[in-house]
PDB file of N, CA and C in Angstrom:
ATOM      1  N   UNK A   1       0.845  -1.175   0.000  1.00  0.00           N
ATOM      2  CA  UNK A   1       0.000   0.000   0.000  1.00  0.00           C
ATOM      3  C   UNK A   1       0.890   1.238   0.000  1.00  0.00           C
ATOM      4  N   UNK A   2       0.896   2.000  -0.812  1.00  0.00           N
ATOM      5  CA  UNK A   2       1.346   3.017  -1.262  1.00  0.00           C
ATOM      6  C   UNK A   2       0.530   4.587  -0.244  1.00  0.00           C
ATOM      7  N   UNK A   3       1.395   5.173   0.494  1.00  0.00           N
ATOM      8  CA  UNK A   3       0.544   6.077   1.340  1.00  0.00           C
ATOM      9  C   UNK A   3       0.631   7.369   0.896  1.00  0.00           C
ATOM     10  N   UNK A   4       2.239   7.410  -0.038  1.00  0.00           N
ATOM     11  CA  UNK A   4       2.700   8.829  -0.075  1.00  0.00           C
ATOM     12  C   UNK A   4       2.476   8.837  -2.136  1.00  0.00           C
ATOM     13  N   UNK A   5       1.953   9.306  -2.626  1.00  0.00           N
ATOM     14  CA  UNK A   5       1.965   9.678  -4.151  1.00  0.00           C
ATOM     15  C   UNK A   5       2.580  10.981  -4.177  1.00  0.00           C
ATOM     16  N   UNK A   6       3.270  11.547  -5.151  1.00  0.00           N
ATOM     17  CA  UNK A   6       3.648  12.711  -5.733  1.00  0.00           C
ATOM     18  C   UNK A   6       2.954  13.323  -6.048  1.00  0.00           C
ATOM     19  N   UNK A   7       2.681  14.427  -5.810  1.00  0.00           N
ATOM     20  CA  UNK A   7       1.253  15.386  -6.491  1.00  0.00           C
ATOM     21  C   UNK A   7       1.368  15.080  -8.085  1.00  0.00           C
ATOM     22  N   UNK A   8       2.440  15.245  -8.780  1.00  0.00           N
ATOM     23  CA  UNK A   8       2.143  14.469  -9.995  1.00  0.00           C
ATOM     24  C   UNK A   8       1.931  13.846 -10.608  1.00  0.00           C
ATOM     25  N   UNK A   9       1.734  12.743  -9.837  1.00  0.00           N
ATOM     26  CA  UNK A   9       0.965  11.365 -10.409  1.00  0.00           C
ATOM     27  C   UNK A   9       0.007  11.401  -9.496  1.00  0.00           C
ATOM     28  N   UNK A  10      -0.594  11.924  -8.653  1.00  0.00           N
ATOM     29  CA  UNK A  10      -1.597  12.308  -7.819  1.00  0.00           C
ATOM     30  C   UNK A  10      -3.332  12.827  -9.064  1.00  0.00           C
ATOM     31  N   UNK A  11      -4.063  11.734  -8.589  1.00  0.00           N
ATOM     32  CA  UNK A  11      -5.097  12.249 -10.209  1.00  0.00           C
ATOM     33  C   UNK A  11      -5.664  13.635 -10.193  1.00  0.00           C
ATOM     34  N   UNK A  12      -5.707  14.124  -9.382  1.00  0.00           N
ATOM     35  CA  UNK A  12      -5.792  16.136  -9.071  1.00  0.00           C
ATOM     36  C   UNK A  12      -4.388  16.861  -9.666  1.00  0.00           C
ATOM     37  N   UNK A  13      -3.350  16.381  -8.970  1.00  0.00           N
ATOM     38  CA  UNK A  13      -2.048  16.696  -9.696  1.00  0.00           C
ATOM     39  C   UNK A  13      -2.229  16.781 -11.615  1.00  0.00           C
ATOM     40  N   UNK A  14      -2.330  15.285 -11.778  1.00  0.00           N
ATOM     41  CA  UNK A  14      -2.297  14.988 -13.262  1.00  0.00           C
ATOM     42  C   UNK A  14      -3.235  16.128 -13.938  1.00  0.00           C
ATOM     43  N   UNK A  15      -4.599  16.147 -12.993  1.00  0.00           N
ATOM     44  CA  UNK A  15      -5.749  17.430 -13.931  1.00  0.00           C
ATOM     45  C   UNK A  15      -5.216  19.031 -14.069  1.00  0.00           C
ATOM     46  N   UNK A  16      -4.875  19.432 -12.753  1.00  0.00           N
ATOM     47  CA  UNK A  16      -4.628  20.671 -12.615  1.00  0.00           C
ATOM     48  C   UNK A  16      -3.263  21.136 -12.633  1.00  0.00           C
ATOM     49  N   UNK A  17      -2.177  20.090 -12.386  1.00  0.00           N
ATOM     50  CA  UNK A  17      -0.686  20.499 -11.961  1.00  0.00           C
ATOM     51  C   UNK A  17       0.333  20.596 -13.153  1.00  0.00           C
ATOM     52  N   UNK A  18       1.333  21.239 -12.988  1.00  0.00           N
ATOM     53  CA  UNK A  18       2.265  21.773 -14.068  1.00  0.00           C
ATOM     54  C   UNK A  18       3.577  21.203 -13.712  1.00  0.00           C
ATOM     55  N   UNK A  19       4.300  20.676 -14.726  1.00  0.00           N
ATOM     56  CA  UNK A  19       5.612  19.567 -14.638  1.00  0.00           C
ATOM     57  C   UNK A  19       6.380  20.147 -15.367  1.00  0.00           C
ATOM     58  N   UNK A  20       7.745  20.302 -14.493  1.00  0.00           N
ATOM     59  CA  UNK A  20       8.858  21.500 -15.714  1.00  0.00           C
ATOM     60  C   UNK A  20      10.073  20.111 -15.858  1.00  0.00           C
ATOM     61  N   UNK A  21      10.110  19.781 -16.694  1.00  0.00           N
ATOM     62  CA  UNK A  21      11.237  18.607 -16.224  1.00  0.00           C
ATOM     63  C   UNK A  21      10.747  17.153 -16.107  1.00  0.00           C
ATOM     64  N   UNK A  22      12.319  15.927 -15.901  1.00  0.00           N
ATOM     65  CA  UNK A  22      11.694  14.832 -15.481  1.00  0.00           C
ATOM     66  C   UNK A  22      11.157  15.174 -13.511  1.00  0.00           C
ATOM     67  N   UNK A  23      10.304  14.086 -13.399  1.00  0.00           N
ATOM     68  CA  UNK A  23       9.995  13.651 -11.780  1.00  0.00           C
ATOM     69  C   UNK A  23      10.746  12.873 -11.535  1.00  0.00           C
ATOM     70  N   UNK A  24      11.778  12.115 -12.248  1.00  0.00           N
ATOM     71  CA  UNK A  24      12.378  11.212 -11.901  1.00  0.00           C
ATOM     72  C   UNK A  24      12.837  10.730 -10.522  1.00  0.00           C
ATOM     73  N   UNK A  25      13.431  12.204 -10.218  1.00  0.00           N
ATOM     74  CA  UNK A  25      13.967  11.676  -8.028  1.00  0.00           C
ATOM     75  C   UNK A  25      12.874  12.013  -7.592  1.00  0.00           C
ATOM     76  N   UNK A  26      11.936  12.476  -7.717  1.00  0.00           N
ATOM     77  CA  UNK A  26      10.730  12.579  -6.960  1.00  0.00           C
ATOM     78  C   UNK A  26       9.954  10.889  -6.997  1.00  0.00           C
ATOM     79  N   UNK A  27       9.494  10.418  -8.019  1.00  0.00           N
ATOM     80  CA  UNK A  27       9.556   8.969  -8.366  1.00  0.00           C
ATOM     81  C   UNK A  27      10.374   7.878  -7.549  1.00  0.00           C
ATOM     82  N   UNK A  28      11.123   8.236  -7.775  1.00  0.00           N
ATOM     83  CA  UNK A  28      12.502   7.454  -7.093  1.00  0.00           C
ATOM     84  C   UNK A  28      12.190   7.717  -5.675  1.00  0.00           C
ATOM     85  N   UNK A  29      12.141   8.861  -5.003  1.00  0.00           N
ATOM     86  CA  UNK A  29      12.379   8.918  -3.888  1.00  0.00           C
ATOM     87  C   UNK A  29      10.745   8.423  -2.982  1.00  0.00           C
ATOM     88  N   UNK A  30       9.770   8.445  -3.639  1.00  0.00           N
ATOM     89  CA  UNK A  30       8.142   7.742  -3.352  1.00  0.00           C
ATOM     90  C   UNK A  30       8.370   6.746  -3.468  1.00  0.00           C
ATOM     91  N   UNK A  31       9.354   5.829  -4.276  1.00  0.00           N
ATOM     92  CA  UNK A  31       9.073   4.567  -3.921  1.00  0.00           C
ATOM     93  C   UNK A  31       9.719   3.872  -2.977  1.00  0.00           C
ATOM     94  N   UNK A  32      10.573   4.873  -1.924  1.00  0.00           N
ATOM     95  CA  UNK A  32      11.442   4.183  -1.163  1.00  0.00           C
ATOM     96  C   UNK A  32      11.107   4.986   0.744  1.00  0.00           C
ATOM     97  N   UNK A  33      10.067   5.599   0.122  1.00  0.00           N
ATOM     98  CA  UNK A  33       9.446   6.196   1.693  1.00  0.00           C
ATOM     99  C   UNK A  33       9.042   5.683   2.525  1.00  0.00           C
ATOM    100  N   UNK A  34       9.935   6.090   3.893  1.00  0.00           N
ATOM    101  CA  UNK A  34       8.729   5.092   4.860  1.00  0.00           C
ATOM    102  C   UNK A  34       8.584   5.758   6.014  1.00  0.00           C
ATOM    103  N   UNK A  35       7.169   5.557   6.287  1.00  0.00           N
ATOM    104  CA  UNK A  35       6.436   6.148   7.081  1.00  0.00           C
ATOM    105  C   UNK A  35       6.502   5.805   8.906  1.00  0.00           C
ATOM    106  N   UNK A  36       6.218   6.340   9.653  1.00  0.00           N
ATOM    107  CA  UNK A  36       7.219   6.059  10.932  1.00  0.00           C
ATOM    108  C   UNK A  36       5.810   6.471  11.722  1.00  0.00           C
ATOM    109  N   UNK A  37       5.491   5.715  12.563  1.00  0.00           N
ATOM    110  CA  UNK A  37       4.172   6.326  13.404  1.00  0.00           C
ATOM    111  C   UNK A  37       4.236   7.373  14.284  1.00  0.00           C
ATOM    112  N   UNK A  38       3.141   8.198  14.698  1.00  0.00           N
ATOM    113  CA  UNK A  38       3.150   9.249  15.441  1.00  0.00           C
ATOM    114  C   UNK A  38       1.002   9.006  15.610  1.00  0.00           C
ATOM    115  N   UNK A  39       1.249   8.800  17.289  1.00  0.00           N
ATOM    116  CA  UNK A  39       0.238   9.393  17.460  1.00  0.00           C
ATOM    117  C   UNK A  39       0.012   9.613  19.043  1.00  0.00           C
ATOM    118  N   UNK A  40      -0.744  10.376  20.083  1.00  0.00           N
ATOM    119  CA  UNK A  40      -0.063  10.469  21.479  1.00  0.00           C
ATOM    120  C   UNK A  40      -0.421   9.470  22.084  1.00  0.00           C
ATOM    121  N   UNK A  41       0.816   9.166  22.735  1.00  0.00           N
ATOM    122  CA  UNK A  41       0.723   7.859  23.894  1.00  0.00           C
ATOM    123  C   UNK A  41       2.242   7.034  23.335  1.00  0.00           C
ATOM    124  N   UNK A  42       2.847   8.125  21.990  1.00  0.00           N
ATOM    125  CA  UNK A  42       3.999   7.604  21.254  1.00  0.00           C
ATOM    126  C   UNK A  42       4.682   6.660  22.593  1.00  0.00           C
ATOM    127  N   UNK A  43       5.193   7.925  23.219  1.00  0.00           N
ATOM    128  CA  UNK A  43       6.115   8.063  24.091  1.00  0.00           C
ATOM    129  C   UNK A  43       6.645   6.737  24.831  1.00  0.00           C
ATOM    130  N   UNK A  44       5.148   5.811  24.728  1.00  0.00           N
ATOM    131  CA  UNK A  44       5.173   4.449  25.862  1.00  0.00           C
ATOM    132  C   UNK A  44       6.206   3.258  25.033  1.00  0.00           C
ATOM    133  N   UNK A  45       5.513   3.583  23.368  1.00  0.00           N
ATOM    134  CA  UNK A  45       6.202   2.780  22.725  1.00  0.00           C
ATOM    135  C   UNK A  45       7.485   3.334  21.571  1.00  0.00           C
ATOM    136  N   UNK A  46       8.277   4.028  22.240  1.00  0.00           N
ATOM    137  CA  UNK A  46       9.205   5.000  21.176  1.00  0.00           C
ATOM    138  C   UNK A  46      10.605   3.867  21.102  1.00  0.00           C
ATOM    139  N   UNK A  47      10.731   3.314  22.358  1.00  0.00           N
ATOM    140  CA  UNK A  47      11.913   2.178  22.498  1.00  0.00           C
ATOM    141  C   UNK A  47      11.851   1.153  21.262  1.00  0.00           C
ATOM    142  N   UNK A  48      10.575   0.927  21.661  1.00  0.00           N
ATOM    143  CA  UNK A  48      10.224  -0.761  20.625  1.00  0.00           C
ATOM    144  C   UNK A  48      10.304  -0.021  19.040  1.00  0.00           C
ATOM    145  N   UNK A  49       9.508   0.839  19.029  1.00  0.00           N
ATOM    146  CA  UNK A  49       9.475   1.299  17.421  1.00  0.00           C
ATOM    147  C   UNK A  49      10.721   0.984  16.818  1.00  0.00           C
ATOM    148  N   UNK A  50      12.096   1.847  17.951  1.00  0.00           N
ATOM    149  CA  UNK A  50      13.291   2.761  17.184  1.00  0.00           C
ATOM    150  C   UNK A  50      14.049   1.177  17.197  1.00  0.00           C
ATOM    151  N   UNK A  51      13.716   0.137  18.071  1.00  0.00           N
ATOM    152  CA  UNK A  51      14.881  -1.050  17.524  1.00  0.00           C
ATOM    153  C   UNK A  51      14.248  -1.927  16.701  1.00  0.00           C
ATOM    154  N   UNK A  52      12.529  -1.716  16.382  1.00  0.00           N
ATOM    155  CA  UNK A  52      12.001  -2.518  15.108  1.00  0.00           C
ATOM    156  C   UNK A  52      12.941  -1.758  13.995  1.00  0.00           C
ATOM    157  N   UNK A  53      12.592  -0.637  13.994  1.00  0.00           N
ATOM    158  CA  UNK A  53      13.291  -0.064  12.797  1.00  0.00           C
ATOM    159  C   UNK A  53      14.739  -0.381  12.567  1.00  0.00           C
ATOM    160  N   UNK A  54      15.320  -0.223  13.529  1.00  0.00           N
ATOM    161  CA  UNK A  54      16.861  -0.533  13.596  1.00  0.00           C
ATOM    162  C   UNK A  54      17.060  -2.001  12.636  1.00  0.00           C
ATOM    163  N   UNK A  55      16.176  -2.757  13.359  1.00  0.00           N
ATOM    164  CA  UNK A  55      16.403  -4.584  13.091  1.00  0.00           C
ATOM    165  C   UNK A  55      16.095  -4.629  11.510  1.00  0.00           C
ATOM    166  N   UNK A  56      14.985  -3.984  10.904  1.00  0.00           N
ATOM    167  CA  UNK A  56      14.522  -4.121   9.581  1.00  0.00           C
ATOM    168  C   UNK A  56      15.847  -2.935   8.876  1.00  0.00           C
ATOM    169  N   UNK A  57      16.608  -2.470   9.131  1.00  0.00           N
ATOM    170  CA  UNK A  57      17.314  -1.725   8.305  1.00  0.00           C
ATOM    171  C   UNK A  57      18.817  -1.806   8.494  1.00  0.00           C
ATOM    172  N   UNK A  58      18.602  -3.246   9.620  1.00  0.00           N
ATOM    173  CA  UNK A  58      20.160  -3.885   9.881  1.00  0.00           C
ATOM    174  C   UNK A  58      20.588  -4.575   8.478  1.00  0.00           C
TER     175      UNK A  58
END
């Protein structure tokens, strides 16, 4: 599941938006985003998050 689109390939983007150039690192860089939780009560679980993340990017 894809969370983050580029306003340019975004189907509002595609109708209304203006492209000077390739998107190429914009492209590139959406398909390699990752999203990190935030919501309050973080705080209880900020330990566990930061060494899941650690372990998946060991």
């Amino acid at each position: 599941m894809f969370h983050y689109v580029p306003l340019h390939s975004a189907p509002m983007g595609q109708k209304l938006g203006r492209v000077c150039g390739s998107m190429s690192h914009t492209d590139s860089l959406s398909e390699r985003l990752v999203r990190m939780p935030l919501w309050l009560g973080l705080e209880d679980e900020q330990a566990r998050i930061i060494q899941e993340a650690t372990n998946a990017l060991a």
